[in-house]
C-alpha atoms as a PDB file:
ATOM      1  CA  UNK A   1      22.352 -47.714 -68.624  1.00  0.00           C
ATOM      2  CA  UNK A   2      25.020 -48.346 -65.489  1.00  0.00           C
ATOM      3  CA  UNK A   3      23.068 -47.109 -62.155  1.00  0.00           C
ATOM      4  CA  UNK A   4      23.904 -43.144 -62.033  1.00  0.00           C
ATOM      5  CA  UNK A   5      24.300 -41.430 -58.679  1.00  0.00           C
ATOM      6  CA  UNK A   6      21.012 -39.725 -57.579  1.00  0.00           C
ATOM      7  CA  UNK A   7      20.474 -36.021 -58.497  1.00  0.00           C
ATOM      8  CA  UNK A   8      20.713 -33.158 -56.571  1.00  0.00           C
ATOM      9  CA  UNK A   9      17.221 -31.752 -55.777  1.00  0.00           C
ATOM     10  CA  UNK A  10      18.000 -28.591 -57.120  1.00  0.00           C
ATOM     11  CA  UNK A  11      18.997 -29.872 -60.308  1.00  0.00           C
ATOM     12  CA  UNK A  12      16.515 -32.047 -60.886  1.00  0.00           C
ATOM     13  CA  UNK A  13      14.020 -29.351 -60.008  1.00  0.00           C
ATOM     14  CA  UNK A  14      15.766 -27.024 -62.668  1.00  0.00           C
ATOM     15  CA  UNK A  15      15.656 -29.779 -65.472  1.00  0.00           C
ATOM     16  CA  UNK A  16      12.172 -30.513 -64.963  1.00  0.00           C
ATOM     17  CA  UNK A  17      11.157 -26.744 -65.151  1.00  0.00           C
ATOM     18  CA  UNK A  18      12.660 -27.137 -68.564  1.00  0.00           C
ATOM     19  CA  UNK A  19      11.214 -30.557 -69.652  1.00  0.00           C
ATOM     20  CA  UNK A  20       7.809 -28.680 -68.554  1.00  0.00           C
ATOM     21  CA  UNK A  21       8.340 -25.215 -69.479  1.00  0.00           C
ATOM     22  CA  UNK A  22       4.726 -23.573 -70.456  1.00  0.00           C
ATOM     23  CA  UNK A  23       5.970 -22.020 -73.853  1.00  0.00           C
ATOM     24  CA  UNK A  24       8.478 -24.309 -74.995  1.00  0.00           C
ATOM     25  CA  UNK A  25       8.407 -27.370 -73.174  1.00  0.00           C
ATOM     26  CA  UNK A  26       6.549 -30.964 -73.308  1.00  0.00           C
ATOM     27  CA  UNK A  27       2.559 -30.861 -73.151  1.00  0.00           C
ATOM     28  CA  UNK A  28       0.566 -32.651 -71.144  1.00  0.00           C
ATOM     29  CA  UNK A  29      -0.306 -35.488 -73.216  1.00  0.00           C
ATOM     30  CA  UNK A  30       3.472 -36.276 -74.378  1.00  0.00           C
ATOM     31  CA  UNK A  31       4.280 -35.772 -70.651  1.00  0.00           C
ATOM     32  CA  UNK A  32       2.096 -38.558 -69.423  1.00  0.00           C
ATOM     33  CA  UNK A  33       3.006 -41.374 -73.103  1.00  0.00           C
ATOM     34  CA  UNK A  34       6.884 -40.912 -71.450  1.00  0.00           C
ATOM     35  CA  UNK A  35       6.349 -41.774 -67.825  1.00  0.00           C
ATOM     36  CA  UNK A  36       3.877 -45.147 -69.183  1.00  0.00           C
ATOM     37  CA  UNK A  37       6.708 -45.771 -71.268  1.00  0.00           C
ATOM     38  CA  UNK A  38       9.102 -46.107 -68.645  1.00  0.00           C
ATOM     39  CA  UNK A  39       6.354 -47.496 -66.456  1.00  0.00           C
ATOM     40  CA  UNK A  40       6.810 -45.070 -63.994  1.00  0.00           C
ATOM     41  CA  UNK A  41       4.059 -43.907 -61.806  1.00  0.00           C
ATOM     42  CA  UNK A  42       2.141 -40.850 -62.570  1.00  0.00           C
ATOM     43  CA  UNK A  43       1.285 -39.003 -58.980  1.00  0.00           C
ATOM     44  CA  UNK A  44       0.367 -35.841 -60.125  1.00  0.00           C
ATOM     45  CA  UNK A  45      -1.440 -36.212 -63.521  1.00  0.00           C
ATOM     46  CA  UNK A  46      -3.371 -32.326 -62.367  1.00  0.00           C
ATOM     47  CA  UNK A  47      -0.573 -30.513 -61.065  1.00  0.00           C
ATOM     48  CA  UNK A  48       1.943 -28.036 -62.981  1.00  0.00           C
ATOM     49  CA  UNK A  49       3.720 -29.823 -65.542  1.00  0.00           C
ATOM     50  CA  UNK A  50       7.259 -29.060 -64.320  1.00  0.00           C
ATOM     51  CA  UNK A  51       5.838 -30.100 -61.272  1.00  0.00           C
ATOM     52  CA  UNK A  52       4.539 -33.102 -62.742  1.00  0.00           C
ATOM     53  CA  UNK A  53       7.355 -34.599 -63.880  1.00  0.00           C
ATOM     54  CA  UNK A  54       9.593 -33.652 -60.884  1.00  0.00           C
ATOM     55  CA  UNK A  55       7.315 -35.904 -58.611  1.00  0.00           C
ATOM     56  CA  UNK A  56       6.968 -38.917 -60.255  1.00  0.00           C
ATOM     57  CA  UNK A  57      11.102 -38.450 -61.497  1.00  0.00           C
ATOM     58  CA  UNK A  58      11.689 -37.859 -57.635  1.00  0.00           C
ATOM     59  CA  UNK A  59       9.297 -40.623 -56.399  1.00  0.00           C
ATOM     60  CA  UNK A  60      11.675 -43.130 -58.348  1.00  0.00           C
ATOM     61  CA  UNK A  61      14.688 -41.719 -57.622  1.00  0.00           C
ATOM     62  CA  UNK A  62      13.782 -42.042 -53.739  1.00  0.00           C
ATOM     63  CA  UNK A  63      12.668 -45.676 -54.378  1.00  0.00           C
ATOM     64  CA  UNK A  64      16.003 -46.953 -56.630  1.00  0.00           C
ATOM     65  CA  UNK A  65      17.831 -44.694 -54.598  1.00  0.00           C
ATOM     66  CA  UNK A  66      19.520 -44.025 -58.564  1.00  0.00           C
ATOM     67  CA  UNK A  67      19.620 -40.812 -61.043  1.00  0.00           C
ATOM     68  CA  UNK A  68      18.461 -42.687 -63.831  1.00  0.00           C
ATOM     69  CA  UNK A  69      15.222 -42.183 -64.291  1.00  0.00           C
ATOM     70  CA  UNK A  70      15.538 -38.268 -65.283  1.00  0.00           C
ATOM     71  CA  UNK A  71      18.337 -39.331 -67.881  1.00  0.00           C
ATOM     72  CA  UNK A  72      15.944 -42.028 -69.059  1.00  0.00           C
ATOM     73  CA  UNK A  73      12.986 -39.679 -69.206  1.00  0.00           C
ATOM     74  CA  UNK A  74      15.226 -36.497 -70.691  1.00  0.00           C
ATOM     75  CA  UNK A  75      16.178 -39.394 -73.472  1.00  0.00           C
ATOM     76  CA  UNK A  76      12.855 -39.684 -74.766  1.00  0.00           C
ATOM     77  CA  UNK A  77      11.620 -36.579 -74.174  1.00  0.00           C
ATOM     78  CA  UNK A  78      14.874 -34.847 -76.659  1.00  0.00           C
ATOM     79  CA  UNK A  79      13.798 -37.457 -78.826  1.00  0.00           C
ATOM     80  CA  UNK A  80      14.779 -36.060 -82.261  1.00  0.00           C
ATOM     81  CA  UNK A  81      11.732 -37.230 -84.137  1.00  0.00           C
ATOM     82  CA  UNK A  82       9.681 -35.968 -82.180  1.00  0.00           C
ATOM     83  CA  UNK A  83      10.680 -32.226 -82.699  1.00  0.00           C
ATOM     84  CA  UNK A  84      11.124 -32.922 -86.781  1.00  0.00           C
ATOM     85  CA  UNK A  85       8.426 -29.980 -87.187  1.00  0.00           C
ATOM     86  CA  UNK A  86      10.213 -27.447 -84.563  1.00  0.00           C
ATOM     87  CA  UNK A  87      14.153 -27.741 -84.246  1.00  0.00           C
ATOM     88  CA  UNK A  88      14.264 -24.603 -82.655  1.00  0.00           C
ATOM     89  CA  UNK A  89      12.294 -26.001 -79.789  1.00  0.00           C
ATOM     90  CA  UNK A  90      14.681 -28.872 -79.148  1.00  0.00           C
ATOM     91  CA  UNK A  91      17.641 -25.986 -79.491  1.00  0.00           C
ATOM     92  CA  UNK A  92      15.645 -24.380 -77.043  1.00  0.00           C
ATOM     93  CA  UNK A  93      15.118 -27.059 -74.866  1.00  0.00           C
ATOM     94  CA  UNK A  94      18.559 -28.894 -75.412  1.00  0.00           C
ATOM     95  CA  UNK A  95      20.445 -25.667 -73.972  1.00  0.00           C
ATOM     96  CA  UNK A  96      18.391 -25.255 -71.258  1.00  0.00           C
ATOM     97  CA  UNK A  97      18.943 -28.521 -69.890  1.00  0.00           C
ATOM     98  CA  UNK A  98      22.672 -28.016 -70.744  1.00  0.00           C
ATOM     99  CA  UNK A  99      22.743 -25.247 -68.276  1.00  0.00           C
ATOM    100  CA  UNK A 100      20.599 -27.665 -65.116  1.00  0.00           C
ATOM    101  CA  UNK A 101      22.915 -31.037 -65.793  1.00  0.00           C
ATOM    102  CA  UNK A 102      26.280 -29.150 -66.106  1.00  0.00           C
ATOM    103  CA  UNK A 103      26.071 -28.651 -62.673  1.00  0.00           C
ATOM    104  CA  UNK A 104      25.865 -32.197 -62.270  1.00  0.00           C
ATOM    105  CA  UNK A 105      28.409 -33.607 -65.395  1.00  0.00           C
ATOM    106  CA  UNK A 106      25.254 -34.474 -67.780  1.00  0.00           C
ATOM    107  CA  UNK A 107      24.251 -32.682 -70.897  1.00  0.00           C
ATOM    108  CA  UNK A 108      22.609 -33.487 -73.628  1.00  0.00           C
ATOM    109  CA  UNK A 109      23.904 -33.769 -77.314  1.00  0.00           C
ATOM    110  CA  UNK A 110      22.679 -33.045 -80.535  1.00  0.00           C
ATOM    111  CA  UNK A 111      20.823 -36.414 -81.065  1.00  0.00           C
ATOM    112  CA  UNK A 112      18.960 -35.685 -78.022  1.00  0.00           C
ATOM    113  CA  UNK A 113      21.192 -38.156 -75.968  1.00  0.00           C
ATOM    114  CA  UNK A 114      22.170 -37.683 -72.535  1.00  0.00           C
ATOM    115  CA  UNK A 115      26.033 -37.691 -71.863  1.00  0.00           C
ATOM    116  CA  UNK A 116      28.577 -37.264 -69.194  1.00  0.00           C
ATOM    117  CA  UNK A 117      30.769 -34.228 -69.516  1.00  0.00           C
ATOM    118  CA  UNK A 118      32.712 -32.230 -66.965  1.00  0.00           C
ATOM    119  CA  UNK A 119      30.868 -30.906 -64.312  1.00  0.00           C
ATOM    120  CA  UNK A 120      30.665 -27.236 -63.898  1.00  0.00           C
ATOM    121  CA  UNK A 121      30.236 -25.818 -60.049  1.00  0.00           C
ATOM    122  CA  UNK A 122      28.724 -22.085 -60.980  1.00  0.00           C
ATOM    123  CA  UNK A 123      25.995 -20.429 -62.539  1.00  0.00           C
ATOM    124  CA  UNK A 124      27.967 -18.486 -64.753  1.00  0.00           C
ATOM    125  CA  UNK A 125      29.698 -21.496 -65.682  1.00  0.00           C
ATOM    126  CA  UNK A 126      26.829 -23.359 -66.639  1.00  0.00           C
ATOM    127  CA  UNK A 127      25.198 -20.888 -68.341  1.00  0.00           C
ATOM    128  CA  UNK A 128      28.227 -19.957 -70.452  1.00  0.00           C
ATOM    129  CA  UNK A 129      27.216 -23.253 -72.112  1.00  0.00           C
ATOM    130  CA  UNK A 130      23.867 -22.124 -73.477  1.00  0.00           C
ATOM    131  CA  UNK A 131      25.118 -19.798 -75.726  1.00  0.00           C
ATOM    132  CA  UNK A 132      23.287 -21.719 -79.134  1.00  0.00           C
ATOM    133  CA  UNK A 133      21.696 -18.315 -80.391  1.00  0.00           C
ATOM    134  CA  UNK A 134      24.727 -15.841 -79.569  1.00  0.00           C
ATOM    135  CA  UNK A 135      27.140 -18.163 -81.628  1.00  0.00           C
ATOM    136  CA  UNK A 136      24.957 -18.469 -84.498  1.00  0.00           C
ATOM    137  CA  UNK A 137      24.581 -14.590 -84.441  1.00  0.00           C
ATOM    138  CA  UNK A 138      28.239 -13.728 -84.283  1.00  0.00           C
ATOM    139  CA  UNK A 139      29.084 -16.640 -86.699  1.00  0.00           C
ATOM    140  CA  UNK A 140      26.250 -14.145 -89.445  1.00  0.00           C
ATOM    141  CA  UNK A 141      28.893 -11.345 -88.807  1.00  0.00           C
ATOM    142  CA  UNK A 142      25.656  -9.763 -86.814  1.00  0.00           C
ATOM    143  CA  UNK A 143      26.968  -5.668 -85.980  1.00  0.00           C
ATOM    144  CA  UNK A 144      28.613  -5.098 -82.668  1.00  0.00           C
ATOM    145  CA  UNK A 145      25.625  -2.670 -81.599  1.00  0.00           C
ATOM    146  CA  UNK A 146      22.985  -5.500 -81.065  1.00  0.00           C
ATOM    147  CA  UNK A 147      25.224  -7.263 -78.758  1.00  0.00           C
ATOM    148  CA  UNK A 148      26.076  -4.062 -77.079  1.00  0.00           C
ATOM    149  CA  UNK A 149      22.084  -3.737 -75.552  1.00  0.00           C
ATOM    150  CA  UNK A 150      20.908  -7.494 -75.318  1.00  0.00           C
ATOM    151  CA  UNK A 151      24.198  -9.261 -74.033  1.00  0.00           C
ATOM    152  CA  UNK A 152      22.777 -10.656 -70.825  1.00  0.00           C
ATOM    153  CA  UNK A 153      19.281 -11.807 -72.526  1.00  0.00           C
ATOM    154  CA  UNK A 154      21.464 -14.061 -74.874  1.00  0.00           C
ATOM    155  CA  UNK A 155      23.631 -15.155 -72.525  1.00  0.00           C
ATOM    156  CA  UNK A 156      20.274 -16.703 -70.783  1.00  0.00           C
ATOM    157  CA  UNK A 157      19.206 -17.443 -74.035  1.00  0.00           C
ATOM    158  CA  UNK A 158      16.107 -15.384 -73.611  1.00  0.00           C
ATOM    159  CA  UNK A 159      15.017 -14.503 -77.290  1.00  0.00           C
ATOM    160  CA  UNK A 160      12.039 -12.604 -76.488  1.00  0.00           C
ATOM    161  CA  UNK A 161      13.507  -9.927 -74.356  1.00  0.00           C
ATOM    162  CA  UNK A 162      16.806 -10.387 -76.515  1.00  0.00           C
ATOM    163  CA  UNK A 163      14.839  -9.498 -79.312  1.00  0.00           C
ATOM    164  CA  UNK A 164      13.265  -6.855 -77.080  1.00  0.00           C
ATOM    165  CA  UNK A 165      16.310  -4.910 -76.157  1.00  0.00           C
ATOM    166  CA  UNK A 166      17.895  -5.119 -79.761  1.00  0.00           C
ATOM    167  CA  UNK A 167      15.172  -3.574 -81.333  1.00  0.00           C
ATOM    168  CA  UNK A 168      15.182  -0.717 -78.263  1.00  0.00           C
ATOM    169  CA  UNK A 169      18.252  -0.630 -78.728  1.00  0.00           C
ATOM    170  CA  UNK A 170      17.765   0.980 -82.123  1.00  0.00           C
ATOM    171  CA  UNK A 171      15.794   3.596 -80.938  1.00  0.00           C
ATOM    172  CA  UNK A 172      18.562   4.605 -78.483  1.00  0.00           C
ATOM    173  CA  UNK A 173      21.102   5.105 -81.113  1.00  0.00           C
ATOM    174  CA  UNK A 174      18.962   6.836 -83.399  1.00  0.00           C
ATOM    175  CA  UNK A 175      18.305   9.338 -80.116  1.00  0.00           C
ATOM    176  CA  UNK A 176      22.118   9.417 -79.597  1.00  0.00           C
ATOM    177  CA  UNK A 177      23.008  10.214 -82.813  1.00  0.00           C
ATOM    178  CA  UNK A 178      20.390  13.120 -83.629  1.00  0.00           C
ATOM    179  CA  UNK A 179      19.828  14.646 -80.190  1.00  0.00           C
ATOM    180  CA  UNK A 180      16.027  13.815 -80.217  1.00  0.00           C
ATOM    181  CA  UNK A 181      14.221  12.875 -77.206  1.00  0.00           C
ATOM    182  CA  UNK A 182      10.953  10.935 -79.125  1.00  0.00           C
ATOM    183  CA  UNK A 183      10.455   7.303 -79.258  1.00  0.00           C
ATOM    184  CA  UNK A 184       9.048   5.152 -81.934  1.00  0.00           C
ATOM    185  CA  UNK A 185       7.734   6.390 -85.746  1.00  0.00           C
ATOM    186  CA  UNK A 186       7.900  10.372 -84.364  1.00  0.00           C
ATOM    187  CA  UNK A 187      11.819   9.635 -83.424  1.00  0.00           C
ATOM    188  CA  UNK A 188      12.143   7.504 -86.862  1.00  0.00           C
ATOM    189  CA  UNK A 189      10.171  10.241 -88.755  1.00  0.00           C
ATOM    190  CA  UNK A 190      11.943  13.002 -87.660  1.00  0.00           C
ATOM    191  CA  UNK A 191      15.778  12.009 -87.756  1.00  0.00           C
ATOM    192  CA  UNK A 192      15.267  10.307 -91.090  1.00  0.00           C
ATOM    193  CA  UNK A 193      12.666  12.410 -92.857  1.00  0.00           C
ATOM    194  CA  UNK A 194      13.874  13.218 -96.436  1.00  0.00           C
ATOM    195  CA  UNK A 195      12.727  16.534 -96.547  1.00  0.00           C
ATOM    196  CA  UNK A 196      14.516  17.947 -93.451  1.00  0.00           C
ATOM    197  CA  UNK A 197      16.671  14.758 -91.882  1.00  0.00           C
ATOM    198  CA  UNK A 198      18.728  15.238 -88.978  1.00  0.00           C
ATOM    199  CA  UNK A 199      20.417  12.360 -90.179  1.00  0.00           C
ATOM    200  CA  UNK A 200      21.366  11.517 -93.849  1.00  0.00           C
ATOM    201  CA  UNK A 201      22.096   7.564 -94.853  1.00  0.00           C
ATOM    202  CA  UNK A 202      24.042   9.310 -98.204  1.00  0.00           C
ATOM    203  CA  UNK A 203      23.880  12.624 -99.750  1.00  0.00           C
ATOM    204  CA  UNK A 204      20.010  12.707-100.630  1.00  0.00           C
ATOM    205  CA  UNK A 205      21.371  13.936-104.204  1.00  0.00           C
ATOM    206  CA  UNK A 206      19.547  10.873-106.220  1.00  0.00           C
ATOM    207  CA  UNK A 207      15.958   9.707-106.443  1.00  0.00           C
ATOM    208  CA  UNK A 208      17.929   6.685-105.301  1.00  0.00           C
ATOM    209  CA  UNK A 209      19.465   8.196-102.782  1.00  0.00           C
ATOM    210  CA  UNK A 210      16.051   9.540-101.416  1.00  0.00           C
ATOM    211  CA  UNK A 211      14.430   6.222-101.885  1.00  0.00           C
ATOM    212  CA  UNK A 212      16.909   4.607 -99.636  1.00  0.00           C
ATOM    213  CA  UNK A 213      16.419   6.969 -96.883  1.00  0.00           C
ATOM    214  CA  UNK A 214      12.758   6.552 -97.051  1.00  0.00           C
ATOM    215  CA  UNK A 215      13.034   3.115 -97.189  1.00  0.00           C
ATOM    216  CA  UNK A 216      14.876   2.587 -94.392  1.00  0.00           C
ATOM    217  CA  UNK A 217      12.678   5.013 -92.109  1.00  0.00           C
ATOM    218  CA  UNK A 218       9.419   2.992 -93.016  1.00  0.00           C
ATOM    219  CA  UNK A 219      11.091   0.036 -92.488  1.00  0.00           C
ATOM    220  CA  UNK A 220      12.143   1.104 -89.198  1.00  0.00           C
ATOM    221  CA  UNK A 221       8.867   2.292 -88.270  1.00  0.00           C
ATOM    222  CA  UNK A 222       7.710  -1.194 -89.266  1.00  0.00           C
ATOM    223  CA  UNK A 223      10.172  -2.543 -87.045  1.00  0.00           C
ATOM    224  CA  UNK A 224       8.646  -0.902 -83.993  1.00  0.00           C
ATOM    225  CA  UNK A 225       5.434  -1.455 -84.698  1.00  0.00           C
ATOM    226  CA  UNK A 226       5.791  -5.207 -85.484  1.00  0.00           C
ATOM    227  CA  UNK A 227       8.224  -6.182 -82.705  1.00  0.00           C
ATOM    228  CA  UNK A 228       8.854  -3.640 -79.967  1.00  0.00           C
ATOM    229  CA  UNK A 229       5.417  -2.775 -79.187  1.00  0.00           C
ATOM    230  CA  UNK A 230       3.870  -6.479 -79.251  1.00  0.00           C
ATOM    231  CA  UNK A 231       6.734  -7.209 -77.497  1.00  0.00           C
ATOM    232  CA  UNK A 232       7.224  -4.908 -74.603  1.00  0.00           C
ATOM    233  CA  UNK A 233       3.193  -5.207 -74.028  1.00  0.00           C
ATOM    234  CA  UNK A 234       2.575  -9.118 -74.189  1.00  0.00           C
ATOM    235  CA  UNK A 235       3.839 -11.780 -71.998  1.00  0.00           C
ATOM    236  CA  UNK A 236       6.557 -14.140 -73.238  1.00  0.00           C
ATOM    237  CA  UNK A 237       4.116 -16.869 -72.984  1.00  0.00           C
ATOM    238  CA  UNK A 238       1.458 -15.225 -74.892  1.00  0.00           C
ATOM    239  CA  UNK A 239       4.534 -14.062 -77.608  1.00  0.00           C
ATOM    240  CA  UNK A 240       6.938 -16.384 -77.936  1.00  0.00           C
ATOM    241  CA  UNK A 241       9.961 -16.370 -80.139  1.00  0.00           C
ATOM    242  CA  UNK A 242      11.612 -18.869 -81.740  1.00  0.00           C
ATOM    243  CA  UNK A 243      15.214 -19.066 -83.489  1.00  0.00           C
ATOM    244  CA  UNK A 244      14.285 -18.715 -86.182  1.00  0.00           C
ATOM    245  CA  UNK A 245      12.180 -15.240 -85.458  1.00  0.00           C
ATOM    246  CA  UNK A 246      14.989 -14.327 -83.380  1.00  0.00           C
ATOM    247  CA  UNK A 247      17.937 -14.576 -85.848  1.00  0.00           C
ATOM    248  CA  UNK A 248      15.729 -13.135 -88.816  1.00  0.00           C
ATOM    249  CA  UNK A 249      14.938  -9.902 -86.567  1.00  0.00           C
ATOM    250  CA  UNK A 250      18.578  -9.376 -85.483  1.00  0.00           C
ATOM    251  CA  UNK A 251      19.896  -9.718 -89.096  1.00  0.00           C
ATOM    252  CA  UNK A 252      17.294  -6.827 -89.730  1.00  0.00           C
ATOM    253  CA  UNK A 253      17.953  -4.593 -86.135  1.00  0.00           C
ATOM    254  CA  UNK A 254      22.406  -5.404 -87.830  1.00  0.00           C
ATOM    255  CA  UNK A 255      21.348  -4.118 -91.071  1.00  0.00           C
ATOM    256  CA  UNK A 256      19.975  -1.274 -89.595  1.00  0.00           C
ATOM    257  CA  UNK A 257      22.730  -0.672 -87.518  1.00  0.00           C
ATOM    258  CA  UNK A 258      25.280  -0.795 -90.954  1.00  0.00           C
ATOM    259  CA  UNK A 259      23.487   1.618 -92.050  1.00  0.00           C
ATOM    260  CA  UNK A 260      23.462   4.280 -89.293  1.00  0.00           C
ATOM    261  CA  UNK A 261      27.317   3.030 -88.993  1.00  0.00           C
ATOM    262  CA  UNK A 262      27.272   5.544 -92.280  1.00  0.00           C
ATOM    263  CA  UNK A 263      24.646   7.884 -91.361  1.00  0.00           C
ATOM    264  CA  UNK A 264      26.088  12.143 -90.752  1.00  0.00           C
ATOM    265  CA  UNK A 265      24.457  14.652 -88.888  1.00  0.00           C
ATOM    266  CA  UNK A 266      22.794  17.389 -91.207  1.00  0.00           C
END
C-alpha cells in the first residue's frame, strides 16, 4: 500500500466508533488478533473498544506520520470470512464506515476492501451513502406509508428505531382512519373487530371475508406486542436488529399498510 496522507482526527475517531461499536462492531478478542497482526502496539488493552482501537491507530499514525494503518486495520477487520455467519453485520458495519471515510475519499467495498472514491465535504453527503437498507426496501416495492414515518432512521441506517417508527406508524394510521384515540390491541380491537368494525378490509359478507379481517387484527396485535413494545422499552444494545429482522418486519408493517390502502369506514 503507497503511504496515504494521515487522517483527520475526527474521522478517524468516527471510524473507530464503528470498528468498535458495542452491538455490532469487533469484540475484544478479534480487536486485539488485528493490531498483533499488524504488529502494532496495543496501549489500551482495558479501555472502550472504540477507544481502543483509536489509540493504538493514532499512536502509529503520529509515529509514521501516514494514514495507513486505519486502512490496514479496516482491511482485516471487513474481512469477508470472517462475517460468513452474519452478512448483515458487515452491511452494517461496511455502511457505517462508508459514511466516516467519505469525508476523507475512502470507503470500503463489498469484499471488505478499502478504496479511494470521491471525497464528500458534508454530513448529509456522506450519509446519503449509507442508504444499504432503504434501497433494498424500495427495490421489495415496500408501501409508501413506512417510509412516510421512519425516513430519517433509514437514512442513518438505524434499524431499531426504523423498525420502531414503522410499526408506530401503523398505529397512527389506524387512529387516522377510524377517529379512535387508543393505542395498541384496544385501538386494533376496536377499529377492526368483526362484529362492529369501524373499519372493514372487504364487505364482511363471507366466512372468508370475516376470517381475513380477524386475521389481520390478531396479527396486528401480534405486531405490537412482538416489536413495538420490546422495542420502545429496551435499549438498542440490549435489542438489536439486524437486516434481516428489519426487512422481514417492514414487508409485514407494507402488507399491512396494502391492506388498510383498501380498508372503508363503516
Amino acid at each position: 500500500m503507497s503511504h496515504q496522507p494521515c487522517f483527520d482526527t475526527s474521522v478517524m475517531e468516527a471510524a473507530c466508533r464503528v470498528l468498535g461499536d458495542t452491538a455490532d462492531g469487533l469484540t475484544g478478542q478479534e480487536i486485539g488478533h488485528i493490531l498483533a497482526d499488524m504488529g502494532v502496539e496495543d496501549p489500551a488493552a482495558g479501555m472502550t473498544k472504540w477507544k481502543r482501537i483509536f489509540n493504538a491507530l493514532a499512536l502509529q499514525q503520529n509515529k509514521h506520520q501516514v494514514g495507513n494503518h486505519l486502512l490496514m486495520f479496516i482491511n482485516r477487520a471487513m474481512a469477508p470470512a470472517r462475517f460468513v455467519q452474519r452478512p448483515e453485520q458487515f452491511h452494517r458495519m461496511q455502511d457505517g464506515l462508508n459514511v466516516a471515510l467519505s469525508l476523507a475519499g475512502f470507503a470500503v467495498d463489498d469484499q471488505g476492501r478499502s478504496i479511494t472514491t470521491t471525497r464528500e465535504t458534508t454530513v448529509s453527503g456522506a450519509v446519503a451513502r449509507a442508504k444499504h437498507l432503504r434501497t433494498m426496501l424500495e427495490a421489495r416495492g415496500t408501501h409508501a406509508e413506512v417510509f412516510a414515518y421512519c425516513k430519517a432512521e433509514l437514512l442513518t441506517e438505524n434499524y431499531f428505531h426504523a423498525v420502531l417508527e414503522a410499526v408506530k406508524g401503523v398505529a397512527e394510521r389506524l387512529r387516522q382512519m377510524s377517529g379512535l384515540t387508543s393505542d395498541g390491541a384496544e385501538l386494533v380491537n376496536e377499529a377492526l373487530s368483526t362484529k362492529a368494525p369501524i373499519l372493514s378490509l372487504n364487505s364482511l359478507h363471507t366466512d372468508t371475508e370475516v376470517s381475513e379481517q380477524k386475521g389481520i387484527s390478531n396479527l396486528l396485535v401480534g405486531l405490537f406486542g412482538a416489536i413495538r413494545n420490546p422495542a420502545a422499552h429496551a435499549p438498542k444494545v440490549t435489542w438489536p436488529m439486524p437486516d434481516q429482522d428489519a426487512l422481514d418486519v417492514f414487508a409485514l408493517v407494507s402488507f399491512v399498510h396494502r391492506k388498510l390502502d383498501g380498508a372503508t369506514r363503516v
